[in-house]
Protein backbone atom coordinates (compact mmCIF):
# COMPACT_ATOMS: atom_id res chain seq x y z
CA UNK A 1 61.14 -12.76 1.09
CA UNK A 2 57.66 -13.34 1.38
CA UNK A 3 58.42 -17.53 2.67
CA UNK A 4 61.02 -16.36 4.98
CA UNK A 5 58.77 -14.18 6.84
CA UNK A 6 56.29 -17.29 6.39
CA UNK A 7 58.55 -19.26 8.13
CA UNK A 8 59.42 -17.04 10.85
CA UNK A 9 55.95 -16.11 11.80
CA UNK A 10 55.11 -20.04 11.58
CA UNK A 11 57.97 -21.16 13.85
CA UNK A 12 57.09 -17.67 16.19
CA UNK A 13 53.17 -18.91 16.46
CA UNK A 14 54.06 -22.42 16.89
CA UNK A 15 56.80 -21.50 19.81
CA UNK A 16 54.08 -18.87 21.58
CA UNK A 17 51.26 -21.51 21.76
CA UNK A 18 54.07 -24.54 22.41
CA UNK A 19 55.23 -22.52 25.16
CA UNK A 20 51.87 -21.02 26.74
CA UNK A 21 50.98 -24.46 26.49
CA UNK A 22 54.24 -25.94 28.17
CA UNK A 23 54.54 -23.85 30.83
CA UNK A 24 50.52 -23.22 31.81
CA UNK A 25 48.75 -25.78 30.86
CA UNK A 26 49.74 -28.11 33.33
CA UNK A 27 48.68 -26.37 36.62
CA UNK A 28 45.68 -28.30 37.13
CA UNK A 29 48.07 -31.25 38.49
CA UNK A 30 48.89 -30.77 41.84
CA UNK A 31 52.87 -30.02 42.53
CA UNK A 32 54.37 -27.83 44.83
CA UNK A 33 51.70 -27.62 47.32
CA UNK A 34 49.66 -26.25 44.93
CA UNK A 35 46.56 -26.56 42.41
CA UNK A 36 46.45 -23.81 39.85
CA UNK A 37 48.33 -21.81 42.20
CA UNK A 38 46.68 -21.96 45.21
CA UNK A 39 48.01 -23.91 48.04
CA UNK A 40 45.92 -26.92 49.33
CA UNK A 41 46.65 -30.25 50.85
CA UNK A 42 47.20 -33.31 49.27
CA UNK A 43 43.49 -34.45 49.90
CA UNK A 44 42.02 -31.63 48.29
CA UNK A 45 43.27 -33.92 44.94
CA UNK A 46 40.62 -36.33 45.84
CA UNK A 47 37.79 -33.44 46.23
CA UNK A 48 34.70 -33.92 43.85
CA UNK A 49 34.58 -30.18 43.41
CA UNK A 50 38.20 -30.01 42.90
CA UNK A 51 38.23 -32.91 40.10
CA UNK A 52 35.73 -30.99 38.27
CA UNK A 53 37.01 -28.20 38.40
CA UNK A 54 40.48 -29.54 36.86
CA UNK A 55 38.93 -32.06 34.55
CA UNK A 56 37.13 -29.11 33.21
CA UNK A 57 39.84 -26.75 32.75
CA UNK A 58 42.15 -29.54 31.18
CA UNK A 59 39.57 -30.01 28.52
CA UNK A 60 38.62 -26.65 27.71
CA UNK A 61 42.39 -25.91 27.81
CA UNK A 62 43.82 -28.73 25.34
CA UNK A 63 40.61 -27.59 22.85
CA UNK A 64 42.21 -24.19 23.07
CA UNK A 65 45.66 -25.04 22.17
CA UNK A 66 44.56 -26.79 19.04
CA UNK A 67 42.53 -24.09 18.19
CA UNK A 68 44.96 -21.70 18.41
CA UNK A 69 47.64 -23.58 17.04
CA UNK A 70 45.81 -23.89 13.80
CA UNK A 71 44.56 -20.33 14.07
CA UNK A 72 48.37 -19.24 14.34
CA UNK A 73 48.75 -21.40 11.48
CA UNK A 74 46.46 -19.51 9.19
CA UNK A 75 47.44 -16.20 10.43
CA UNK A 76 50.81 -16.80 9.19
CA UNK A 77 49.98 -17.75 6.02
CA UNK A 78 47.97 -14.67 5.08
CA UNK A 79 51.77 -13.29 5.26
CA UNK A 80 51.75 -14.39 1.44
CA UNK A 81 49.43 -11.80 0.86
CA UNK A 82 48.73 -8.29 2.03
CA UNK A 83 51.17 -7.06 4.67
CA UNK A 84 48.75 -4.97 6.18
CA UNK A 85 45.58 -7.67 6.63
CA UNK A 86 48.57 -10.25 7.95
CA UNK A 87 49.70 -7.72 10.54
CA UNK A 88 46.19 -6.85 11.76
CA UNK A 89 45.16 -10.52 11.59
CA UNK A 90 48.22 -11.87 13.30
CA UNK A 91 47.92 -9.10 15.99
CA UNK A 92 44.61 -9.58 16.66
CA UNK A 93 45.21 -13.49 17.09
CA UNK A 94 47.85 -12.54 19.18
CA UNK A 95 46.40 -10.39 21.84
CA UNK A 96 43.14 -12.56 21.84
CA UNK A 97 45.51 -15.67 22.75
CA UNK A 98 47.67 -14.16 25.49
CA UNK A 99 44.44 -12.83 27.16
CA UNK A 100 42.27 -15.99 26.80
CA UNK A 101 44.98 -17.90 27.44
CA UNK A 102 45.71 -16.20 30.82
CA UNK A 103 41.85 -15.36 31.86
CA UNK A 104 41.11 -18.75 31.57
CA UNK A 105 44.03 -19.73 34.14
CA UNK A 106 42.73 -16.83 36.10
CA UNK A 107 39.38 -17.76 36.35
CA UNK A 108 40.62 -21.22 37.46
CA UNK A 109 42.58 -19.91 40.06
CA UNK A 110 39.95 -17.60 41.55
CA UNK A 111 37.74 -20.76 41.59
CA UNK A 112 40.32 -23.03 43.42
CA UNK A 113 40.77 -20.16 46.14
CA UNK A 114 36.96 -19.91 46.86
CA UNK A 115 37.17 -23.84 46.93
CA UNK A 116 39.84 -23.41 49.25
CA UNK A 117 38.09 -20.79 51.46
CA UNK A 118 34.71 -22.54 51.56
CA UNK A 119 36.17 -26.28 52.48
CA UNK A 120 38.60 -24.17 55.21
CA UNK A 121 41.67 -25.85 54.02
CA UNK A 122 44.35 -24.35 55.77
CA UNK A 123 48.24 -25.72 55.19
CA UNK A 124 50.17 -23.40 57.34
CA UNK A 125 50.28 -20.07 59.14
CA UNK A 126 49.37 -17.36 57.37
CA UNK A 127 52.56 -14.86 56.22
CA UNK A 128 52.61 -11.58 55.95
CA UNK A 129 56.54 -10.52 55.43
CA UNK A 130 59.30 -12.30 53.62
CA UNK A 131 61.06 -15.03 55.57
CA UNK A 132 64.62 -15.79 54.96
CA UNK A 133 67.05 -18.34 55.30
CA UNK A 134 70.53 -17.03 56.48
CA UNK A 135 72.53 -19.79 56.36
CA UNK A 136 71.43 -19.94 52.41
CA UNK A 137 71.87 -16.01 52.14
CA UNK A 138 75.51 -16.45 53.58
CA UNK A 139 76.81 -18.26 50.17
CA UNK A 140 74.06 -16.65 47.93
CA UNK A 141 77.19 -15.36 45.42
CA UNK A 142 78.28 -18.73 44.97
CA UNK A 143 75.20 -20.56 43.64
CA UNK A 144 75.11 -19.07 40.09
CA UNK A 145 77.91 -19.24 37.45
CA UNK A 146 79.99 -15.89 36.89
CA UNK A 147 78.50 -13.52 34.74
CA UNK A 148 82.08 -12.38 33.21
CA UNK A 149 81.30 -15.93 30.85
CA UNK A 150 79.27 -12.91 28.88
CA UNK A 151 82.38 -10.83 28.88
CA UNK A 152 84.14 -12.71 25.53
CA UNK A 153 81.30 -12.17 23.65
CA UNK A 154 80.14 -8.85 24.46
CA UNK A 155 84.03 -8.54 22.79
CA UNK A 156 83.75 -10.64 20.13
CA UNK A 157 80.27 -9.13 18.98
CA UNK A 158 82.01 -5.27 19.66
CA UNK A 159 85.06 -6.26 17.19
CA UNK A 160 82.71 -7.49 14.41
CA UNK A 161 80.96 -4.34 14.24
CA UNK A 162 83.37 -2.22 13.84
CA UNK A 163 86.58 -4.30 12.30
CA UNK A 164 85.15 -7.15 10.01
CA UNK A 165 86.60 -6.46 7.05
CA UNK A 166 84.70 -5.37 4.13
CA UNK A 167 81.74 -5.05 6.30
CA UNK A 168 81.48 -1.01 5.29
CA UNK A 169 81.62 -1.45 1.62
CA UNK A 170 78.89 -3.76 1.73
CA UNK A 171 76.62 -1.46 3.23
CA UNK A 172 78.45 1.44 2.92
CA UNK A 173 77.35 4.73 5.10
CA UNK A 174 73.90 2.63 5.60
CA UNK A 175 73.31 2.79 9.59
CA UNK A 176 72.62 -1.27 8.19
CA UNK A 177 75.83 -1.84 8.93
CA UNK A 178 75.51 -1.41 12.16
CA UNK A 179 71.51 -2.56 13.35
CA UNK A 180 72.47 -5.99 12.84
CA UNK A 181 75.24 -6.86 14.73
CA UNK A 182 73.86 -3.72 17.39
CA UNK A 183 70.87 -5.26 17.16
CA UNK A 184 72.08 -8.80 18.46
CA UNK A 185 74.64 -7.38 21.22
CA UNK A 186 71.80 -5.62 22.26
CA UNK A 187 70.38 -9.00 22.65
CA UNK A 188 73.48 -10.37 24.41
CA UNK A 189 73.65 -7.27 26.73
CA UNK A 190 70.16 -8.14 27.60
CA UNK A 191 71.24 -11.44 28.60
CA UNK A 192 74.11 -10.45 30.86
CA UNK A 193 71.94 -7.83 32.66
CA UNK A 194 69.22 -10.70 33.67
CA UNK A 195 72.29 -12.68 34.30
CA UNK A 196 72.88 -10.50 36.72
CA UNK A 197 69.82 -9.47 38.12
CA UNK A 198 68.63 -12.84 38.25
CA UNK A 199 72.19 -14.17 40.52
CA UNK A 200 71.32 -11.42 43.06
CA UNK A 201 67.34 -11.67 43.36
CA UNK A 202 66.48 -12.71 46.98
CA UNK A 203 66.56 -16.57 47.48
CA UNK A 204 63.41 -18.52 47.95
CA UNK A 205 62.62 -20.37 51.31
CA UNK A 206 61.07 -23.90 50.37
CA UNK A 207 61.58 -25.78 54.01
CA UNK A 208 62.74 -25.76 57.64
CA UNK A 209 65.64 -27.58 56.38
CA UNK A 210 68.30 -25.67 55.01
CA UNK A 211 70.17 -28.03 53.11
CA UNK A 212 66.98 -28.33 51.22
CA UNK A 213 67.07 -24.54 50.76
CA UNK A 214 70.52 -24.46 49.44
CA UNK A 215 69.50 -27.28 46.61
CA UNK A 216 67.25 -25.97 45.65
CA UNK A 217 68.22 -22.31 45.03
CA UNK A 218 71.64 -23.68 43.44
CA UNK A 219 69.78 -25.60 41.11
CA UNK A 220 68.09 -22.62 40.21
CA UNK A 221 70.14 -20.19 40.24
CA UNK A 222 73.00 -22.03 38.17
CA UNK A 223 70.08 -23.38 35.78
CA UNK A 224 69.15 -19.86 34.81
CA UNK A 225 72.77 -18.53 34.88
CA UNK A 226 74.07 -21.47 32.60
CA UNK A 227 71.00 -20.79 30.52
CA UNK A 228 71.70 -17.04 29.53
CA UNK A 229 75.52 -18.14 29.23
CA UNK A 230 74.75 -20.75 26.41
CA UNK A 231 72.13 -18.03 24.64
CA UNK A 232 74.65 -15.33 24.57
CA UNK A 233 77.57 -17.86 22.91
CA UNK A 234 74.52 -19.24 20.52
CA UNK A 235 73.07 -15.49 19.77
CA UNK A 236 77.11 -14.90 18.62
CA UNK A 237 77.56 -18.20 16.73
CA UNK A 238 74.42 -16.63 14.57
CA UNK A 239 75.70 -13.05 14.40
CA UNK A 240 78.95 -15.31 12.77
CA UNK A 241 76.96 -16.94 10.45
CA UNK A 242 75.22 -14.32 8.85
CA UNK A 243 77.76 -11.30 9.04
CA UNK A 244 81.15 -13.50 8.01
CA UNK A 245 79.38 -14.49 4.70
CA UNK A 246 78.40 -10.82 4.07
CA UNK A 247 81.98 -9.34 4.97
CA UNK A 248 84.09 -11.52 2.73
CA UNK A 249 81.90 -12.37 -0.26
CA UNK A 250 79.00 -9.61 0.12
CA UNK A 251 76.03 -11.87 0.39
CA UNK A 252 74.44 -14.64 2.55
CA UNK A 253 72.75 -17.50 0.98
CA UNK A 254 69.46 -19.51 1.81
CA UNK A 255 70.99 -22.36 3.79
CA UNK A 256 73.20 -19.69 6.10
CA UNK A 257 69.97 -17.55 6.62
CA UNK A 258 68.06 -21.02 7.66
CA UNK A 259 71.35 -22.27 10.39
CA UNK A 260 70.86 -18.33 11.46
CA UNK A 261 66.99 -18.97 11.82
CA UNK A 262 68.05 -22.81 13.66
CA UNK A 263 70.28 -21.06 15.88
CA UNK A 264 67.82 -18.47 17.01
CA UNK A 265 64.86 -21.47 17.44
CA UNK A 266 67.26 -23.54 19.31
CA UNK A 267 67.98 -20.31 21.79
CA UNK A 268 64.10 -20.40 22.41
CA UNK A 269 63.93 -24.10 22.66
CA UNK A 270 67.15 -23.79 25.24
CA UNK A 271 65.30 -21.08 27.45
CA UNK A 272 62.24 -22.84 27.45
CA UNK A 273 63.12 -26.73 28.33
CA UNK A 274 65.54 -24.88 31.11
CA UNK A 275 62.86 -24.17 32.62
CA UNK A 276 60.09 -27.12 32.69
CA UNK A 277 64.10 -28.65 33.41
CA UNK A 278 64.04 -26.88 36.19
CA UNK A 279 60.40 -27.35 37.14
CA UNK A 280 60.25 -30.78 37.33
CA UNK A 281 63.96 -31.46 39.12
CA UNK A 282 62.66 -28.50 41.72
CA UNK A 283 59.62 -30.52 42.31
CA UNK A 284 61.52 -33.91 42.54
CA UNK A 285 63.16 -32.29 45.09
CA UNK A 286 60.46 -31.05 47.33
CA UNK A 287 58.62 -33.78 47.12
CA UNK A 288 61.40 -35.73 48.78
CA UNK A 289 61.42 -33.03 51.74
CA UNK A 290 60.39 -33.94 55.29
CA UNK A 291 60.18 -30.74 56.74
CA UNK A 292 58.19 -28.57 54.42
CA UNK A 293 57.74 -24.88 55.58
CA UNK A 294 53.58 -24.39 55.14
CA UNK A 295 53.11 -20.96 54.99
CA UNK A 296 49.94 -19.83 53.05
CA UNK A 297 50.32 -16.24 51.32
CA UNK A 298 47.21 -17.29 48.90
CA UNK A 299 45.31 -13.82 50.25
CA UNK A 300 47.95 -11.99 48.44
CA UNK A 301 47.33 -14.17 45.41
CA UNK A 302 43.52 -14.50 45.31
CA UNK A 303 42.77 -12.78 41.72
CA UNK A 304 46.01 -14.28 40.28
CA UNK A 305 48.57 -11.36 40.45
CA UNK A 306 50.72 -10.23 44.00
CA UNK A 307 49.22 -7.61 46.72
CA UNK A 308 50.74 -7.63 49.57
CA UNK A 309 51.12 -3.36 51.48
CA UNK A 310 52.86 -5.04 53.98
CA UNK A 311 55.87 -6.52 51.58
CA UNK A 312 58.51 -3.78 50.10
CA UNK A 313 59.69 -5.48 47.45
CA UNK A 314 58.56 -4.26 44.24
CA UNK A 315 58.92 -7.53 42.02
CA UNK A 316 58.12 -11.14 43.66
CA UNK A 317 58.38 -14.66 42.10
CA UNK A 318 55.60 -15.11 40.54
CA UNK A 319 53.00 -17.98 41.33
CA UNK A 320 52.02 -19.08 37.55
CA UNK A 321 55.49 -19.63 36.12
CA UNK A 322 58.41 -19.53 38.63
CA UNK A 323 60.83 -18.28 35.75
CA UNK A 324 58.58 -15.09 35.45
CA UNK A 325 58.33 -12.12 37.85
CA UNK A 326 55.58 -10.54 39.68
CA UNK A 327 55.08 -6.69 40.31
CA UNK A 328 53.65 -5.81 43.61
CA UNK A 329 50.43 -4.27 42.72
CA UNK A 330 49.48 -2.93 46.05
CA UNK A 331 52.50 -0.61 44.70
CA UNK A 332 51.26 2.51 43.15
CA UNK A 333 53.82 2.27 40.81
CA UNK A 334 53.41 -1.26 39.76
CA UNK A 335 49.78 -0.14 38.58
CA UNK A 336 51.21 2.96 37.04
CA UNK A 337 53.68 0.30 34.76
CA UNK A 338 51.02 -2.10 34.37
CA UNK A 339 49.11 0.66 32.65
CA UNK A 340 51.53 2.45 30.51
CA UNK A 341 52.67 -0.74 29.20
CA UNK A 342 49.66 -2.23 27.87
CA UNK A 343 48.90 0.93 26.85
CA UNK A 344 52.00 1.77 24.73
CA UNK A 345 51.65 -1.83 23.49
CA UNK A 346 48.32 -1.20 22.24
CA UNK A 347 49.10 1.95 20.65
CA UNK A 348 52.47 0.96 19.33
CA UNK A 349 50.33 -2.14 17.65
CA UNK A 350 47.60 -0.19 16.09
CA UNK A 351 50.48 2.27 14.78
CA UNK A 352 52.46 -0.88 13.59
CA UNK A 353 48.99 -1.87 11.28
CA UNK A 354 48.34 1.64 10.21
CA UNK A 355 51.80 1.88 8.71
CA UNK A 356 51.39 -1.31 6.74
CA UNK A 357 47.81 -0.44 5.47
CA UNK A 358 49.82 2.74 4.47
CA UNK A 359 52.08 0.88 2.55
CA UNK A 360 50.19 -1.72 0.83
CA UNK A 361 46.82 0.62 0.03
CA UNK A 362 48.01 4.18 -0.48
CA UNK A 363 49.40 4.86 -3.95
CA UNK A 364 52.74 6.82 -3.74
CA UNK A 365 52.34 9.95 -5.70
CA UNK A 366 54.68 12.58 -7.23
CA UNK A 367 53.71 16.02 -7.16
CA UNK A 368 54.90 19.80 -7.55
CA UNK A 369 54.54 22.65 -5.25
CA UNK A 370 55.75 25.48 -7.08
CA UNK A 371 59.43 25.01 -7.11
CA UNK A 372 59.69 22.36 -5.03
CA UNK A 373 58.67 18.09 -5.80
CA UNK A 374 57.22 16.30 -3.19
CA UNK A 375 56.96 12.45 -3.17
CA UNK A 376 54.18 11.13 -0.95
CA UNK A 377 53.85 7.33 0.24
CA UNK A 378 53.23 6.45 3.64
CA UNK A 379 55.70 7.33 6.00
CA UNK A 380 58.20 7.55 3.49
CA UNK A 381 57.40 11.39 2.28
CA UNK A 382 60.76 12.86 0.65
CA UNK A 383 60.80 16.92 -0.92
CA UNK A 384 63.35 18.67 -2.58
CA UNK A 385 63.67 21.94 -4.63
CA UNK A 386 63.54 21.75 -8.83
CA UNK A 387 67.27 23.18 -8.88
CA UNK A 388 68.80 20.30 -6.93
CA UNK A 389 67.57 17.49 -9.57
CA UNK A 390 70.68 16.78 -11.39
CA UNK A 391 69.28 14.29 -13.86
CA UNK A 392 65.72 13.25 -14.46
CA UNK A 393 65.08 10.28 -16.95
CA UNK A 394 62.75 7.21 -17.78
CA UNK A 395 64.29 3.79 -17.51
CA UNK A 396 62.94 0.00 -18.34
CA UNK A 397 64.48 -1.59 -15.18
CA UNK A 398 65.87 -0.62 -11.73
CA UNK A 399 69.55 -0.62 -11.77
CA UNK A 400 70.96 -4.36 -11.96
CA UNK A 401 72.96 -4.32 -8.99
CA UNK A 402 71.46 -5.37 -5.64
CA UNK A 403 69.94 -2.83 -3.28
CA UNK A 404 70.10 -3.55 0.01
CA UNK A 405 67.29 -2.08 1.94
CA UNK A 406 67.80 0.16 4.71
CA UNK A 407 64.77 1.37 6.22
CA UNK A 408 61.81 0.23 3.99
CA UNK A 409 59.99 -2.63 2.80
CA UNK A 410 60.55 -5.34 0.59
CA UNK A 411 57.85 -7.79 -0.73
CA UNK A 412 56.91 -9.58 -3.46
CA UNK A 413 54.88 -6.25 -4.55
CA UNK A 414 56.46 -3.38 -4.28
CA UNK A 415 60.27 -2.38 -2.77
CA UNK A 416 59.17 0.80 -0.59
CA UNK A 417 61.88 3.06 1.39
CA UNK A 418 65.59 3.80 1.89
CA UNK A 419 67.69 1.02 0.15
CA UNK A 420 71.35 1.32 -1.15
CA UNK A 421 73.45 0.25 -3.73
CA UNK A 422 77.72 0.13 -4.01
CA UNK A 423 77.06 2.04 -7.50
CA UNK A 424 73.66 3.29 -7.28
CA UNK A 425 74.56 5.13 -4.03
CA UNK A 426 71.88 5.95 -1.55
CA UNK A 427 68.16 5.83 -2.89
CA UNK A 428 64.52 6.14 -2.23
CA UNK A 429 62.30 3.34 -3.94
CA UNK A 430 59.03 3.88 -4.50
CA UNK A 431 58.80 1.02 -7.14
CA UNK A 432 55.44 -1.65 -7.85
CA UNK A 433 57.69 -4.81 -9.36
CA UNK A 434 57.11 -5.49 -13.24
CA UNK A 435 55.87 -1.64 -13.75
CA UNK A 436 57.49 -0.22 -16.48
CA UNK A 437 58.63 2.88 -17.23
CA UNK A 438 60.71 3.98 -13.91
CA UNK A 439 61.39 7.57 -13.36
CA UNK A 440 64.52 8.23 -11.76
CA UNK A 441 65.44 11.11 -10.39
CA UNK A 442 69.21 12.17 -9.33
CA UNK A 443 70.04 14.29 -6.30
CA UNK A 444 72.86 15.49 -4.70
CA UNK A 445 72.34 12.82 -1.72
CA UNK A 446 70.61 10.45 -3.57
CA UNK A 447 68.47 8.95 -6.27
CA UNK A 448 64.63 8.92 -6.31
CA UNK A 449 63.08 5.85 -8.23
CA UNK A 450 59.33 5.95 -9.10
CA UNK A 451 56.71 4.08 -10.77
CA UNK A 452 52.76 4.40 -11.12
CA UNK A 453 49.87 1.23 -11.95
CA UNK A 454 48.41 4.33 -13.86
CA UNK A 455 49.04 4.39 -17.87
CA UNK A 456 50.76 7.70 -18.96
CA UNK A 457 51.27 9.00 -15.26
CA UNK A 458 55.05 8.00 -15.04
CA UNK A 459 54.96 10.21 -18.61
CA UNK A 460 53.74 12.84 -17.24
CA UNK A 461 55.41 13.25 -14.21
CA UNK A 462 58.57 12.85 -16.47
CA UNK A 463 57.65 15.50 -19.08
CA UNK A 464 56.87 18.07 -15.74
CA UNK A 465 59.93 18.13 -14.51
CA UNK A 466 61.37 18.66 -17.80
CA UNK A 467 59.02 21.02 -18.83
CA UNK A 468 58.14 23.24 -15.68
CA UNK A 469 55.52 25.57 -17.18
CA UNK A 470 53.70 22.91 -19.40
CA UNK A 471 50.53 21.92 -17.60
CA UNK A 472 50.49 18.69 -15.69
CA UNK A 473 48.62 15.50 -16.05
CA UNK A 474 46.88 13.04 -13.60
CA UNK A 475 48.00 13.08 -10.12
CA UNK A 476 50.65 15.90 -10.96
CA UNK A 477 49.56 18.90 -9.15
CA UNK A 478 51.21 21.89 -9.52
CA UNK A 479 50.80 25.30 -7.98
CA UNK A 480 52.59 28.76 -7.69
């Protein structure tokens, strides 16, 4: 368990700062009309200020990619440990990179637009509503591939959660059974939505010429199509992988769960060299245009994000990464989203940490309120009344078959949650691995198993329950 996650969360901090990298840290060189976003003239290249400005930021930016790449490194390996210090660590890593990353792009930008403003260098008239191209518009459905290519798997993935065979008696009532193949046609649905969305955003008006127009928008529009098609048939070719092996012989082993992992890195490594694709063919094909259309919209850019009161569309292409979209933020509601976003993030984040720290620092403990038991760990707090216990009894060893957790965690520590076995039935572990004795206690729904670090406390919350009105021990509190 614990070098799965390893991996994972090296291969996740690896792709975040290959990507950042990738797709911002080349916006010093000028393409598109443009240095860091701001549009300039060719001869602004050759400015002293405008050299040191990118020489600077290309140096300050490759130090912080290494930096962070072996910071990301680190952070992942504290995953060996404590889950709690890894998620804190890794989360504070991760917020400090996204916003460094972006405020020092930011702060390059606002410094190429005062460049821009001070040396007066204009490249076209100044825009203030959306021009379009209608001979472009005309054949707009055409330029993207059909999104009913999602339609076989959207199927396929709807059929193997609810008829592979043998899929319910391997996880047997466990809602399991259905989060992971839910949770990847989620996925696909996602795709086929931005599919959608993405085929019937506005196009983008490069040049005067049209046939330049239509190339251009073609390109990109059956790039980004083709790309979500190939994810979704990729995102089911994992599903296969790792469901088929658990339907006909009830487990997966270590090479499927690694073509599973492949499968998923090759999805990010499709999305992302799709774009910079794009990118650079986009720019091969400007570059060749003799009739550019020089607008200059930079006032609406000038501190990096899109302002414009005079434009009504809510979400704009954005300047940074062309792939990415921009929200309006003269829009009330654009700040409104901006805000409850970051802050949910934020909160969900800190909530995310708290729960580990729960988990790895907070002892669970048995006690008795009178009649009833409660068991206390974290967020996994179960009660029940004395006269439902069935069975109550000490045991050397958790049962031998495998429990498949549910909702819970599972380290190299402790097993912590809702986990389920094809004898054992559904149970609640609240187990420290290689603690001996375990106290297990059968109910009507399910089993309870327990275990303490303290000497004598699994004893005593054993002899309690069979011996209501003999005084407890330890951290068994009882009252009337």
């Amino acid at each position: 368990m614990d070098i799965a996650l390893l991996v994972i969360f090296l291969i996740t901090d690896w792709s975040i700062v290959g990507i950042f990298a990738a797709v911002y840290g080349g916006k010093h060189r000028y393409r598109e009309g443009m240095i860091f976003g701001v549009h300039v003239p060719e001869s602004a290249v050759l400015d002293e200020d405008t050299a040191a400005l990118t020489a600077h930021y290309r140096k300050v930016n490759r130090n912080f990619y290494i930096i962070n790449l072996a910071a990301g490194t680190g952070a992942a390996f504290l995953s060996l440990g404590h889950l709690s210090i890894f998620m804190i660590v890794w989360t504070l890593w991760l917020l400090a990179f996204c916003v460094v990353s972006m405020g020092l792009l930011f702060f390059a930008h606002r410094r190429m637009y005062s460049l821009k403003v001070s040396k007066k260098w204009i490249v076209g008239e100044p825009v203030r509503t959306v021009i379009v191209d209608t001979s472009v518009s005309s054949v707009s459905e055409k330029l993207p591939f059909s999104h009913w290519w999602h339609l076989p798997v959207i199927l396929a993935s709807i059929l193997a959660l609810f008829f592979l065979p043998h899929l319910r008696e391997y996880f047997g009532d466990s809602y399991l059974r259905f989060l992971l193949p839910g949770a990847v046609l989620l996925m696909e649905a996602i795709f086929w939505f931005v599919h959608v969305w993405y085929s019937h955003r506005e196009n983008v008006v490069y040049s005067n010429d049209s046939k330049i127009n239509l190339a251009v928008n073609r390109l990109t529009k059956r790039v980004w199509s083709g790309m979500w098609i190939a994810s979704n048939y990729l995102m089911l070719l994992s599903m296969a992988i790792l469901l088929i092996p658990l339907a006909v012989r009830g487990s997966t082993t270590t090479l499927e769960f690694f073509l599973f992992l492949a499968i998923q890195i090759t999805v990010i490594v499709l999305i992302t060299a799709s774009i910079l694709w794009l990118e650079n063919k986009r720019n091969d094909i400007l570059s060749a245009d003799r009739s550019p259309l020089l607008v200059d919209d930079d006032l609406y850019w000038k501190n990096g994000w899109y302002s414009n009161p005079d434009d009504k569309r809510f979400f704009v292409q954005d300047r940074m990464c062309s792939a990415n979209f921009s929200m309006n933020m003269a829009k009330p509601a654009a700040k409104a989203i901006t805000g409850t976003i970051t802050a949910g993030t934020i909160l969900l984040l800190v909530w995310i940490c708290a729960v580990f720290v729960r988990m790895d620092f907070v002892q669970p403990q048995l006690s008795l309120r009178g009649a009833n038991v409660e068991v206390t760990a974290g967020m996994y707090n179960i009660s029940f009344s004395r006269d439902d216990i069935l069975e109550a009894e000490l045991l050397d060893s958790l049962p031998e078959e495998p429990l498949r957790r549910t909702n819970g965690a599972a380290t190299n520590d402790y097993l912590l949650g809702k986990f389920y076995g094809n004898q054992t039935g559904e149970c609640r572990l609240y187990i420290y691995r290689n603690v001996r004795p375990i106290l297990a206690i059968r109910l009507p729904e399910y089993t309870v198993f327990i275990n303490s670090k303290t000497p004598g406390e699994v004893e005593a919350w054993y002899d309690s329950l069979k011996n209501p009105s003999r005084s407890p021990a330890s951290s068994v509190h009882e009252s009337p």
